[in-house]
PDB file of N, CA and C in Angstrom:
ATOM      1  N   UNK A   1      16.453  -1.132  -3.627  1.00  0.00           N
ATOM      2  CA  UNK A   1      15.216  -0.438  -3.370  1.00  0.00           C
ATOM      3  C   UNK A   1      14.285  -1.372  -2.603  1.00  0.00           C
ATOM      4  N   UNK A   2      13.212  -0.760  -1.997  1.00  0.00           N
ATOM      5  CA  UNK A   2      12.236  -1.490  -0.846  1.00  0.00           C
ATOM      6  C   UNK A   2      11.168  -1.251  -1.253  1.00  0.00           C
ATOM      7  N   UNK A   3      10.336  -2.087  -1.622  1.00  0.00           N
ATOM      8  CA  UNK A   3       9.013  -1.883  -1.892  1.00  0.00           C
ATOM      9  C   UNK A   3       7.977  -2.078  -0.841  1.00  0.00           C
ATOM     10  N   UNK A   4       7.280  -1.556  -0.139  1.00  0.00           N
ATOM     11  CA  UNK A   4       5.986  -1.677   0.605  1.00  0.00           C
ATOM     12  C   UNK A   4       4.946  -1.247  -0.341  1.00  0.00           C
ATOM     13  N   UNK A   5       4.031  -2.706  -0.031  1.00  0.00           N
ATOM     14  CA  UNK A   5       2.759  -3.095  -1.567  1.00  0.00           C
ATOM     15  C   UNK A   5       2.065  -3.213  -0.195  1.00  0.00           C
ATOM     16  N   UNK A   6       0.463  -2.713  -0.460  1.00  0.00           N
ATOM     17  CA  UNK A   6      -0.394  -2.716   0.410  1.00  0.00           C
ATOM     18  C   UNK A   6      -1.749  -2.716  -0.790  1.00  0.00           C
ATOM     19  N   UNK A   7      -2.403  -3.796  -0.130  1.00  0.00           N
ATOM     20  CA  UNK A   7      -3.440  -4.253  -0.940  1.00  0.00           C
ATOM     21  C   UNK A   7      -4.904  -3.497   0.102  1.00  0.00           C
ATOM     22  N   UNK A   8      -5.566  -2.826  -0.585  1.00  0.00           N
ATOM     23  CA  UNK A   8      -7.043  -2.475   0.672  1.00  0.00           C
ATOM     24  C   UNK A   8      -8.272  -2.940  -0.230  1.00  0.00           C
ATOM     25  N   UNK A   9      -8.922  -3.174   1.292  1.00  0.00           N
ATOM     26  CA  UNK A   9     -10.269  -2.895   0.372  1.00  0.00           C
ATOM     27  C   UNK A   9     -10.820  -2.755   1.685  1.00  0.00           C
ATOM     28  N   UNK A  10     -11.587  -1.213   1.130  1.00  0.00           N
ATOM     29  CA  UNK A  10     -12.331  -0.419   2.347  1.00  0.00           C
ATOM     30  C   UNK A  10     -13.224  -1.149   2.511  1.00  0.00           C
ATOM     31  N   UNK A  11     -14.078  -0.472   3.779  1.00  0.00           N
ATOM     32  CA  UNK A  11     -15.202  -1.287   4.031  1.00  0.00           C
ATOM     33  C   UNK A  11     -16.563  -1.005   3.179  1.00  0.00           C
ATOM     34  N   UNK A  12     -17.280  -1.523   3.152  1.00  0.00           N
ATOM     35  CA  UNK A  12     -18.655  -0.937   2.042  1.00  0.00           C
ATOM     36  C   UNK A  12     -19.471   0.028   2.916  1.00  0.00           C
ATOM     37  N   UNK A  13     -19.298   0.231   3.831  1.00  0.00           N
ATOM     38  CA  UNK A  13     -20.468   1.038   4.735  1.00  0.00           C
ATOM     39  C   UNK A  13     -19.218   2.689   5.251  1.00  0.00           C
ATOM     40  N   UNK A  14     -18.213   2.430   4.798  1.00  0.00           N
ATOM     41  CA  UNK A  14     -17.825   3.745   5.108  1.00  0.00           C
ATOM     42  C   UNK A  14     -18.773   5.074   4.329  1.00  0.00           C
ATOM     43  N   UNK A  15     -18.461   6.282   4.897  1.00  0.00           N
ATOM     44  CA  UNK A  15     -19.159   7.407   4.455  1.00  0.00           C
ATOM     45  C   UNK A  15     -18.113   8.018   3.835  1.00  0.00           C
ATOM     46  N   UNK A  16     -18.574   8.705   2.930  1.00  0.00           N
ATOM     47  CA  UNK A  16     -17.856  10.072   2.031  1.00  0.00           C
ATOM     48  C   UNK A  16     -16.539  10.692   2.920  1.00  0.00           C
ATOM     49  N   UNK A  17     -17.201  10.969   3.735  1.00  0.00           N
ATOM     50  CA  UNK A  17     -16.349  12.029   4.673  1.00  0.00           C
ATOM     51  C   UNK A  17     -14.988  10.698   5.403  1.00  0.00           C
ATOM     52  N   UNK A  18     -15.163   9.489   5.440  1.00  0.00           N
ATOM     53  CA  UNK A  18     -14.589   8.981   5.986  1.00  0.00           C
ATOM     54  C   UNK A  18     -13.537   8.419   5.008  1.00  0.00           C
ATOM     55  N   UNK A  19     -13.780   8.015   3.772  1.00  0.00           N
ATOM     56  CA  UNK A  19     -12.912   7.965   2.583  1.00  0.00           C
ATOM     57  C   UNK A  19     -11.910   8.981   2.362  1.00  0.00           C
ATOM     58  N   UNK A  20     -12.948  10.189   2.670  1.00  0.00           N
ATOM     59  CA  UNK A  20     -12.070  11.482   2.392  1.00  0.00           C
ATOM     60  C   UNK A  20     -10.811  11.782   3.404  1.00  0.00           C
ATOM     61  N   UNK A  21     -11.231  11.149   4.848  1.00  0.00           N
ATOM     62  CA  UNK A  21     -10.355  11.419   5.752  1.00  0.00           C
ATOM     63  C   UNK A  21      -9.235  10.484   5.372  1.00  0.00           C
ATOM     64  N   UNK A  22      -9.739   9.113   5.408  1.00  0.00           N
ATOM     65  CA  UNK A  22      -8.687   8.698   4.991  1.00  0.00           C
ATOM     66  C   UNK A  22      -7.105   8.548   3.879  1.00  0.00           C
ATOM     67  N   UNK A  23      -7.994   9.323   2.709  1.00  0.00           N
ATOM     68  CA  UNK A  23      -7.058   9.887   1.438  1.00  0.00           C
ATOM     69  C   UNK A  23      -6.330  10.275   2.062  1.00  0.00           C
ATOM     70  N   UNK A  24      -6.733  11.667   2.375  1.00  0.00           N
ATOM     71  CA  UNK A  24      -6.153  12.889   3.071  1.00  0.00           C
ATOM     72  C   UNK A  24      -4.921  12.747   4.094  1.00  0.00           C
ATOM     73  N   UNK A  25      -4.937  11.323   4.798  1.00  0.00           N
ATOM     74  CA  UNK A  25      -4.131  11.096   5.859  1.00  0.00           C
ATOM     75  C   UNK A  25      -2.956  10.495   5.033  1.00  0.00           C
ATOM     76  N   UNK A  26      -3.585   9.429   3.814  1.00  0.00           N
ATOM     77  CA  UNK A  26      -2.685   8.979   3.425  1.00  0.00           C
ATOM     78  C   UNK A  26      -1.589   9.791   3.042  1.00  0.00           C
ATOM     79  N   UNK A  27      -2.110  10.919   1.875  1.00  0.00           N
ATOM     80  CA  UNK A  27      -1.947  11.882   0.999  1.00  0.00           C
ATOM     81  C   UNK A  27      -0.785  12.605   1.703  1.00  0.00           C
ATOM     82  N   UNK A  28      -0.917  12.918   3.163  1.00  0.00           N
ATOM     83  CA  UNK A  28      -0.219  14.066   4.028  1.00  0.00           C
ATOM     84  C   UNK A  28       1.203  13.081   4.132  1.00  0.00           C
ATOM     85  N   UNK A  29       0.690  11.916   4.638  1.00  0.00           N
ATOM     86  CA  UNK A  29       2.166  11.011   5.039  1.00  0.00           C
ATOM     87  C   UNK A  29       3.267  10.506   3.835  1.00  0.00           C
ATOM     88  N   UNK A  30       2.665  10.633   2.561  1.00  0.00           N
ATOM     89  CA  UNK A  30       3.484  10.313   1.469  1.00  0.00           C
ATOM     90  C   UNK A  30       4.517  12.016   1.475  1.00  0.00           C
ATOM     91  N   UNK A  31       3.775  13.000   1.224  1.00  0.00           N
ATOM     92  CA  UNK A  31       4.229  14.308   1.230  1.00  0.00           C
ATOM     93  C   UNK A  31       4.629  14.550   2.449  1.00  0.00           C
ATOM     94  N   UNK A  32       4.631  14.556   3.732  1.00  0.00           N
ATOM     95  CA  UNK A  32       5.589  14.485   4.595  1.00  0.00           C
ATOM     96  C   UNK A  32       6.818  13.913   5.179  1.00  0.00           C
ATOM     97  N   UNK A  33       6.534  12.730   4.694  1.00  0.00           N
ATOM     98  CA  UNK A  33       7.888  11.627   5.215  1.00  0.00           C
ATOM     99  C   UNK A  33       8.989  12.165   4.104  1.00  0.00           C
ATOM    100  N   UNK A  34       9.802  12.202   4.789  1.00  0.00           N
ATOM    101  CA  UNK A  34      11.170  12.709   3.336  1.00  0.00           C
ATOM    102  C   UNK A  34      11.682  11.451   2.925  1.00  0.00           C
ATOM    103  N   UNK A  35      11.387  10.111   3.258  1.00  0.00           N
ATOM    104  CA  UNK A  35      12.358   8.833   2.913  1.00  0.00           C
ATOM    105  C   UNK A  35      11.403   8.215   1.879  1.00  0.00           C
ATOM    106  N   UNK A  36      10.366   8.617   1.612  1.00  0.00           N
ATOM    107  CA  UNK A  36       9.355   7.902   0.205  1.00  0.00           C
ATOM    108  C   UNK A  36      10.056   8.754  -0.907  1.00  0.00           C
ATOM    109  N   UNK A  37      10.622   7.577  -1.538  1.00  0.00           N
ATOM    110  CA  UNK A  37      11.029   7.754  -3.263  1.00  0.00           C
ATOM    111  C   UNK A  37      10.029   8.088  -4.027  1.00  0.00           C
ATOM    112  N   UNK A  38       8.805   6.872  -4.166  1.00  0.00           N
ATOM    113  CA  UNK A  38       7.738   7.165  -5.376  1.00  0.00           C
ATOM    114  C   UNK A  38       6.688   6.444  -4.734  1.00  0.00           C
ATOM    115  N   UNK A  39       5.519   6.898  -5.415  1.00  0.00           N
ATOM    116  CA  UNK A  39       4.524   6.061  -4.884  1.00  0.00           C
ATOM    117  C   UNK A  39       3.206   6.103  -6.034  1.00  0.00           C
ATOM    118  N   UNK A  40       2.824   4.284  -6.128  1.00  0.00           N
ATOM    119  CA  UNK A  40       1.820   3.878  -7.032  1.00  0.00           C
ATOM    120  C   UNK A  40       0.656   3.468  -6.582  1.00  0.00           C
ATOM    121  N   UNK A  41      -0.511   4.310  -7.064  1.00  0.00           N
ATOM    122  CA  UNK A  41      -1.810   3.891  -6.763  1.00  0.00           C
ATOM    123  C   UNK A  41      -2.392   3.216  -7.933  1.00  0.00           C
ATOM    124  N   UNK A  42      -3.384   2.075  -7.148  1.00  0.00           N
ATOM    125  CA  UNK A  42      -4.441   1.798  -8.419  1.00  0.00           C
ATOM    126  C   UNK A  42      -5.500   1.129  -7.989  1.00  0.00           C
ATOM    127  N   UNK A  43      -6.336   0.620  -8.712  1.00  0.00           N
ATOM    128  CA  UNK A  43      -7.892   0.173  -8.680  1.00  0.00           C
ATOM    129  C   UNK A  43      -7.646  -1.091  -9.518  1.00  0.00           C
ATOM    130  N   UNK A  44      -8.391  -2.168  -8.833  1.00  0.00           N
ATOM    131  CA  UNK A  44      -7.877  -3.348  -9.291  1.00  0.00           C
ATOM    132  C   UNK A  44      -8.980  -3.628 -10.734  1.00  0.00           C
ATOM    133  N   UNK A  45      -8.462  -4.052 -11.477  1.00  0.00           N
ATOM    134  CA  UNK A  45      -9.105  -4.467 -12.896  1.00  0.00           C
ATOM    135  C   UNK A  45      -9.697  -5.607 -13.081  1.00  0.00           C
ATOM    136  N   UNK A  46     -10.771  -6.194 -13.040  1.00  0.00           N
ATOM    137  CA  UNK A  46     -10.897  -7.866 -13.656  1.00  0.00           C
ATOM    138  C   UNK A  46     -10.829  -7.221 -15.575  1.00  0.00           C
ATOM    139  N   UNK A  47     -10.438  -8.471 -15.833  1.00  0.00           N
ATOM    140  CA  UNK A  47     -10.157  -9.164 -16.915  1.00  0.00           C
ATOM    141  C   UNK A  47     -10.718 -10.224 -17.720  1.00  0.00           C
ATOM    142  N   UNK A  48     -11.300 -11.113 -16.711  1.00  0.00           N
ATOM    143  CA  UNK A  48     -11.524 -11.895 -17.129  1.00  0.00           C
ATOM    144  C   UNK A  48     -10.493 -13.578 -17.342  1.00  0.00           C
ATOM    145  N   UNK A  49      -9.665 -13.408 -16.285  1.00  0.00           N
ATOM    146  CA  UNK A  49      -8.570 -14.439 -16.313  1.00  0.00           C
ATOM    147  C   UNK A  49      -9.164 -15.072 -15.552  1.00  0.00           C
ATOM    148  N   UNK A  50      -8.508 -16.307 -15.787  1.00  0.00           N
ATOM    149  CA  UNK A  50      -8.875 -17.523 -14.594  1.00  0.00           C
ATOM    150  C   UNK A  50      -8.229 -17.271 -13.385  1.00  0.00           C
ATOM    151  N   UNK A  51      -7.285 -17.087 -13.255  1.00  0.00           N
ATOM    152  CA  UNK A  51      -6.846 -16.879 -12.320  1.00  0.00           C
ATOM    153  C   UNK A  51      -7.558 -15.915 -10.889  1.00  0.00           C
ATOM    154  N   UNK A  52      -8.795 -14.970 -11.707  1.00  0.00           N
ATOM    155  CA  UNK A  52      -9.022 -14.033 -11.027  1.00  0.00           C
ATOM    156  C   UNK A  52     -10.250 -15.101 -10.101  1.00  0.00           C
ATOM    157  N   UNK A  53     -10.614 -15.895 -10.424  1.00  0.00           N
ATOM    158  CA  UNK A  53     -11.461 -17.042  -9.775  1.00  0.00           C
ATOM    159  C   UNK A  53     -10.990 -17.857  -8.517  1.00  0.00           C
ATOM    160  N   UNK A  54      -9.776 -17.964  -8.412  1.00  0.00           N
ATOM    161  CA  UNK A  54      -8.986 -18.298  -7.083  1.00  0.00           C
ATOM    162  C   UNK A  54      -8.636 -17.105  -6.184  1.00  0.00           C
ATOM    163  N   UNK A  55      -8.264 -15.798  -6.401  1.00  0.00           N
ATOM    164  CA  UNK A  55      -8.324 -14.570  -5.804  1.00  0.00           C
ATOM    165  C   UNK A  55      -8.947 -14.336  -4.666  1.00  0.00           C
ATOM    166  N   UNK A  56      -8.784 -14.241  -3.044  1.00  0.00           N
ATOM    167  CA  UNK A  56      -9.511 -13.903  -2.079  1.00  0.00           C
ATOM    168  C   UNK A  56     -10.012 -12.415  -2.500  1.00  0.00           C
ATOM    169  N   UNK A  57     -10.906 -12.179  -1.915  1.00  0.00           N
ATOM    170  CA  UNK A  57     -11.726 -10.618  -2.141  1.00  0.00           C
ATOM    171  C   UNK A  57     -10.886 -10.151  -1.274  1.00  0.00           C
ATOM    172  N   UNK A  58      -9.891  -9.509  -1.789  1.00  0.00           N
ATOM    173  CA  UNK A  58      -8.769  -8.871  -0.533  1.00  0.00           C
ATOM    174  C   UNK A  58      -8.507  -7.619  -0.872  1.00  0.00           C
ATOM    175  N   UNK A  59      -8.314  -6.917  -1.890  1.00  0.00           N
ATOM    176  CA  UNK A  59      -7.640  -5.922  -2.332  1.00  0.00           C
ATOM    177  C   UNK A  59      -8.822  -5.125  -3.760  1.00  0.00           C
ATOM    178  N   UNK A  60      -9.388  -4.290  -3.536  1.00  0.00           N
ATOM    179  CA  UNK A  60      -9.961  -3.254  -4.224  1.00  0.00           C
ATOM    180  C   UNK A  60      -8.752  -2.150  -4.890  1.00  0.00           C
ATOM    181  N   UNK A  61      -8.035  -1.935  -4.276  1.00  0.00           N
ATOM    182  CA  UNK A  61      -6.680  -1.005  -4.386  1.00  0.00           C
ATOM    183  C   UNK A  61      -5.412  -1.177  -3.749  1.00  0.00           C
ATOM    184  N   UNK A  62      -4.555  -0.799  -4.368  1.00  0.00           N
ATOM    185  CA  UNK A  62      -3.169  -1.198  -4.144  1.00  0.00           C
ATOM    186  C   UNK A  62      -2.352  -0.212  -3.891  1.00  0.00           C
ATOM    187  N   UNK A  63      -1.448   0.129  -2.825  1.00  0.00           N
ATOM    188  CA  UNK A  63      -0.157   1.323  -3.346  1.00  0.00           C
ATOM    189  C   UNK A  63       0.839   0.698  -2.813  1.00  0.00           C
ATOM    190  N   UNK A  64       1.852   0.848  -3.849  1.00  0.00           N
ATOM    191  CA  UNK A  64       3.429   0.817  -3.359  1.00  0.00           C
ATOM    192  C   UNK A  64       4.066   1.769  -3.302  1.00  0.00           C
ATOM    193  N   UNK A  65       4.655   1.751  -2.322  1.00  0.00           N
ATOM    194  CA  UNK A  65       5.544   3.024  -1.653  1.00  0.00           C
ATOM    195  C   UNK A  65       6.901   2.713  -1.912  1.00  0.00           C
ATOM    196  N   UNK A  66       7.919   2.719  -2.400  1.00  0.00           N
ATOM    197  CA  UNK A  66       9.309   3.015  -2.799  1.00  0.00           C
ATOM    198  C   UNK A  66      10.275   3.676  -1.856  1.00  0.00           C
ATOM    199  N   UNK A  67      11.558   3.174  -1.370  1.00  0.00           N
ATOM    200  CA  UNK A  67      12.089   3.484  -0.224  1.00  0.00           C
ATOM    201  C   UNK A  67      13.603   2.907  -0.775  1.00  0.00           C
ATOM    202  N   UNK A  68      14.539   4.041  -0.556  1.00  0.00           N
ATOM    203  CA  UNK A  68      15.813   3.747  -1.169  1.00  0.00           C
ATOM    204  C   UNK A  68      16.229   2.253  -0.122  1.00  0.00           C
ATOM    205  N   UNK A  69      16.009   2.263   0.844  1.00  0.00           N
ATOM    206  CA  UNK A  69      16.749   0.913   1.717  1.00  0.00           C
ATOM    207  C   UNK A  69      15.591   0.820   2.914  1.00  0.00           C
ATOM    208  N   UNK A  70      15.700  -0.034   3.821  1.00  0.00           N
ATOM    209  CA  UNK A  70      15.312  -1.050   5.010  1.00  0.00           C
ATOM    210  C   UNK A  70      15.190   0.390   5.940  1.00  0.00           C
ATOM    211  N   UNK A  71      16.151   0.997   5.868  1.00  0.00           N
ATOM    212  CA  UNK A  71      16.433   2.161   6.848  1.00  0.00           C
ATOM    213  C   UNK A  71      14.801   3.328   6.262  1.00  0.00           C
ATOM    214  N   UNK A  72      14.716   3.825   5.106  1.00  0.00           N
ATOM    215  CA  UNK A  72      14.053   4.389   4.691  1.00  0.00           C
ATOM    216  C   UNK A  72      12.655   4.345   4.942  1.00  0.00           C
ATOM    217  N   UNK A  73      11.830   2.771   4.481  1.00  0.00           N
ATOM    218  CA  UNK A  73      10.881   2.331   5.055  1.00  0.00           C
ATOM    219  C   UNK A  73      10.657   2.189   6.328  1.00  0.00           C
ATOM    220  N   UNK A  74      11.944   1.951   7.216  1.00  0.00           N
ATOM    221  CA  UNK A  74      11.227   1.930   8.738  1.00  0.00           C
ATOM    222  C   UNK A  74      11.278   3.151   9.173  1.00  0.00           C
ATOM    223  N   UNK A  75      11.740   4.294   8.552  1.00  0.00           N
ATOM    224  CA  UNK A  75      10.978   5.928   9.027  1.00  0.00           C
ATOM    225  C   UNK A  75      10.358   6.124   8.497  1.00  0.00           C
ATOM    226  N   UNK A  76       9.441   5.496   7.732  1.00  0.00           N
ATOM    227  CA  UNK A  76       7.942   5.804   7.201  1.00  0.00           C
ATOM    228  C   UNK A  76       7.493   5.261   8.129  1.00  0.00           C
ATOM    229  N   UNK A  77       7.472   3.926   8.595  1.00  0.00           N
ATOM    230  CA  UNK A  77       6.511   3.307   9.613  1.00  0.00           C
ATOM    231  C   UNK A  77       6.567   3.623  10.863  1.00  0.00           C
ATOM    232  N   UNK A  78       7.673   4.638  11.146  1.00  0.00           N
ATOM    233  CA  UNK A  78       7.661   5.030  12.764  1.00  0.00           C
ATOM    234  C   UNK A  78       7.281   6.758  12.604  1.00  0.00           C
ATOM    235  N   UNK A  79       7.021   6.863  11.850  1.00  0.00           N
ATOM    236  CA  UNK A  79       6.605   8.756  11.550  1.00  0.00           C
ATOM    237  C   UNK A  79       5.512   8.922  11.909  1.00  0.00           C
ATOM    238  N   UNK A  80       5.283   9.709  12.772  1.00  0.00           N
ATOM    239  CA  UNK A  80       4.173   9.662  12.627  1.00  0.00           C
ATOM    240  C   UNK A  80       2.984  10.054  12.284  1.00  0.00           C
ATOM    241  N   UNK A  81       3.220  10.918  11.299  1.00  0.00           N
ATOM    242  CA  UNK A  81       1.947  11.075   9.745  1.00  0.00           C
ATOM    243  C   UNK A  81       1.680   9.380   9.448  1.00  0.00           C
ATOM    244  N   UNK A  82       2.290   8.676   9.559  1.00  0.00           N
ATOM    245  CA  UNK A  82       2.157   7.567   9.235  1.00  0.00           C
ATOM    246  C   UNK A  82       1.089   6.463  10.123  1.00  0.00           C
ATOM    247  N   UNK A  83       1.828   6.936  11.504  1.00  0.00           N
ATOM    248  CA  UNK A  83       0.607   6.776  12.828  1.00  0.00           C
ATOM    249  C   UNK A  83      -1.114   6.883  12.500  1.00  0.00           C
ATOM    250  N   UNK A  84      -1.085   8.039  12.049  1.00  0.00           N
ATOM    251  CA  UNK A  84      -2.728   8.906  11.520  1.00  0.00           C
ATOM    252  C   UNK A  84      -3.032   7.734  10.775  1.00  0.00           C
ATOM    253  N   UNK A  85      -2.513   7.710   9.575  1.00  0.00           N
ATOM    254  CA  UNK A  85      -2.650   6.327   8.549  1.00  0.00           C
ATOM    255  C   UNK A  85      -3.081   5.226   9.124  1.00  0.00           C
ATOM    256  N   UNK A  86      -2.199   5.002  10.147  1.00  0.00           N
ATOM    257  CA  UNK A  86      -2.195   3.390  10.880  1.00  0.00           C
ATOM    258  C   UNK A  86      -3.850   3.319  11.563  1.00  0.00           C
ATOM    259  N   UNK A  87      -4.229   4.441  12.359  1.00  0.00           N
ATOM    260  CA  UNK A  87      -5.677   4.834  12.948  1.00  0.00           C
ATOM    261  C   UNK A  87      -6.755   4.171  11.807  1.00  0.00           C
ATOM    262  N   UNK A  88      -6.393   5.298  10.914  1.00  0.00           N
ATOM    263  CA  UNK A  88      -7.489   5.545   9.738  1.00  0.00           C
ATOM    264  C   UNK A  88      -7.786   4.237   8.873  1.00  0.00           C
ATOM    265  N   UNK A  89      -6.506   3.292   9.074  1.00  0.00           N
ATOM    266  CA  UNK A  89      -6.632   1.969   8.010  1.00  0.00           C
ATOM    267  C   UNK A  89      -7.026   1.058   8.488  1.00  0.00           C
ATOM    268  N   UNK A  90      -7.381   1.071  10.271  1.00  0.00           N
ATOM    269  CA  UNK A  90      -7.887  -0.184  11.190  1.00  0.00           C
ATOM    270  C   UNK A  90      -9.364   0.351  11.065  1.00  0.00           C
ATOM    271  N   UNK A  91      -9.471   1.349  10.826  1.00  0.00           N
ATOM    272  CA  UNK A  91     -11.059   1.720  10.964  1.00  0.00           C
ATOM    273  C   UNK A  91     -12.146   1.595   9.721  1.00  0.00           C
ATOM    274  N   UNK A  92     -10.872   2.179   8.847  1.00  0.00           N
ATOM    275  CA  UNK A  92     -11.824   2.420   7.132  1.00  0.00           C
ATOM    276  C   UNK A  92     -11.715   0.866   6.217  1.00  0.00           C
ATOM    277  N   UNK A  93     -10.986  -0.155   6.655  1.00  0.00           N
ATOM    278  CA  UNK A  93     -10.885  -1.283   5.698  1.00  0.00           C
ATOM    279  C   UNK A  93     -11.749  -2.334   6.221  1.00  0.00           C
ATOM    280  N   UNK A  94     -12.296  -2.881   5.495  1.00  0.00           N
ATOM    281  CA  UNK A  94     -12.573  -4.537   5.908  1.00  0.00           C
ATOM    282  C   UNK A  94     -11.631  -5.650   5.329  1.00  0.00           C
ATOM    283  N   UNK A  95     -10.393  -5.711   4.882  1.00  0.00           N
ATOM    284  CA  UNK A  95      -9.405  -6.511   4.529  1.00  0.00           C
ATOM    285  C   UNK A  95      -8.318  -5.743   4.004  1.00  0.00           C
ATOM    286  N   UNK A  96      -6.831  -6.141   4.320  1.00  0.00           N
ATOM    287  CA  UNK A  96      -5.978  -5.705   3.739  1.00  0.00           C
ATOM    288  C   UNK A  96      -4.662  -6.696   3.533  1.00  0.00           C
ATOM    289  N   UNK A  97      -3.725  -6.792   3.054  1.00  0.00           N
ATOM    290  CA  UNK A  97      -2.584  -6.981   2.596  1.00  0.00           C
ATOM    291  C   UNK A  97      -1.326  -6.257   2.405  1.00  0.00           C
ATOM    292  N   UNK A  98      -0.399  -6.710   3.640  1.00  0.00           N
ATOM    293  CA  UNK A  98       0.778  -5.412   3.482  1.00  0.00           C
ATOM    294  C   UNK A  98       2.137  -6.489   3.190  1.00  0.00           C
ATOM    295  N   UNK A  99       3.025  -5.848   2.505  1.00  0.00           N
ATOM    296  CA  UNK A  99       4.113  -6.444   2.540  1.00  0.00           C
ATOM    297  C   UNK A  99       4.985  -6.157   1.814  1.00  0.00           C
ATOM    298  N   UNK A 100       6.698  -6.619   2.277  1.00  0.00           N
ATOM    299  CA  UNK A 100       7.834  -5.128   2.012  1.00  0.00           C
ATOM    300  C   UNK A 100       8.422  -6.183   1.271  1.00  0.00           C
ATOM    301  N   UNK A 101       8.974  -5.493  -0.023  1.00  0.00           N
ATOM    302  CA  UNK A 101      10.089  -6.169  -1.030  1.00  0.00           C
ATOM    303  C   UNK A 101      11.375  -6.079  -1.018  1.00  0.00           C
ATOM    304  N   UNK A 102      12.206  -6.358  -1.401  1.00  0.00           N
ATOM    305  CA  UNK A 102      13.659  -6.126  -2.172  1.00  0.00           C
ATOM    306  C   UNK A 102      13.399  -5.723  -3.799  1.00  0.00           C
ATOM    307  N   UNK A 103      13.118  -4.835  -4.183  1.00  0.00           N
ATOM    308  CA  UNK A 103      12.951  -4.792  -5.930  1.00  0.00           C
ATOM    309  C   UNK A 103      14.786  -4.437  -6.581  1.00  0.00           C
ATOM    310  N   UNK A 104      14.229  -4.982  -7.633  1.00  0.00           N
ATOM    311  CA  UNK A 104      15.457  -4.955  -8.555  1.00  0.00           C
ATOM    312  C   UNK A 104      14.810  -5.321 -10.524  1.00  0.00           C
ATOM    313  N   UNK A 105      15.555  -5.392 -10.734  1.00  0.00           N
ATOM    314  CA  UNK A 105      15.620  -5.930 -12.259  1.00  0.00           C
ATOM    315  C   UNK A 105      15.428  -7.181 -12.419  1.00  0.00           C
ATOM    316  N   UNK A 106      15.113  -8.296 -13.940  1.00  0.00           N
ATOM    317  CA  UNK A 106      15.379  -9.364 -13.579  1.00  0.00           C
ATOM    318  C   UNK A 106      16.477 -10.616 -12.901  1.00  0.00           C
ATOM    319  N   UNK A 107      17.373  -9.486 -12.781  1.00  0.00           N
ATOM    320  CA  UNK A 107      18.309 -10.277 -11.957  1.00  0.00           C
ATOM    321  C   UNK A 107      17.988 -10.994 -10.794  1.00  0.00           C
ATOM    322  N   UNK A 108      17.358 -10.504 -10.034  1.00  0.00           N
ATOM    323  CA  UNK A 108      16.583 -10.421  -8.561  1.00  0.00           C
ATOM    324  C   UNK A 108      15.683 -12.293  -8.897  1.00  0.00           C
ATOM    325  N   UNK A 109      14.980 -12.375  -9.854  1.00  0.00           N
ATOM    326  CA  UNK A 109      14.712 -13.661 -10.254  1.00  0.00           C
ATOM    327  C   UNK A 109      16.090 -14.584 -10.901  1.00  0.00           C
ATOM    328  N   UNK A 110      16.580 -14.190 -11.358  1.00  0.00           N
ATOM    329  CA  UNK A 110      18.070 -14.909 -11.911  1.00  0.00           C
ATOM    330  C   UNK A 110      18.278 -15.676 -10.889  1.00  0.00           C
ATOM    331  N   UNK A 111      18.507 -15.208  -9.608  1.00  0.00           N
ATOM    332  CA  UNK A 111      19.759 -14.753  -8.479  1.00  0.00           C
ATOM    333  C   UNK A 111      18.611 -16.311  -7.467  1.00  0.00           C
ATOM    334  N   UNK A 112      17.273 -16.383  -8.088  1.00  0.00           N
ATOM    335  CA  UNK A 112      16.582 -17.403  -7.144  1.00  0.00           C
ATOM    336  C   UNK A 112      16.627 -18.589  -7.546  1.00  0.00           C
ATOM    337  N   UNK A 113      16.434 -18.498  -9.367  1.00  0.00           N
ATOM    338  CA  UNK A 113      16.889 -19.842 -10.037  1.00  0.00           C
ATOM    339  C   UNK A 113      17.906 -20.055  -9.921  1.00  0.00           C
TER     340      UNK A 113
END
């Protein structure tokens, strides 16, 4: 399986309507592309860890998109519902974080030690 993890954090001066567009684009390209397995949204939590003190201000929200193989994910990224996305995420963010996995079980760490 392929994970694409994308970290955002919109900009503070976007408008209602521009959040909204952007959902919406996202929203269409998950439900249109036929090669997305699953997909996880969320809102980032402090805690209160130390760790969260070294943290660049990078990511307000997160989604991973799920893709049976290499093949799968790169017809999400050439679709173009996905295109719309690509528009909407240079315009609506002030920082982001993208980047594609290999997921597995703990084996996947086994296999590095």
């Amino acid at each position: 399986m392929i994970t694409h993890v994308v970290l955002l954090k919109p900009r503070a001066d976007l408008t209602t309507d521009e959040r909204r567009a952007f959902v919406a684009a996202f929203a269409h390209a998950i439900r249109e592309i036929p090669s997305v397995r699953k997909i996880r949204v969320g809102r980032r939590v402090l805690c209160g860890a130390g760790y969260e003190l070294g943290m660049p201000d990078t990511g307000d929200f997160f989604a991973a998109i799920d893709f049976d193989d290499l093949n799968g994910l790169q017809t999400y990224l050439r679709h173009d519902a996905h295109a719309e996305v690509g528009v909407l995420f240079g315009r609506s963010l002030s920082s982001a974080l993208v980047y594609d996995f290999e997921v597995g079980g703990l084996e996947m760490l086994e296999e590095w030690a």
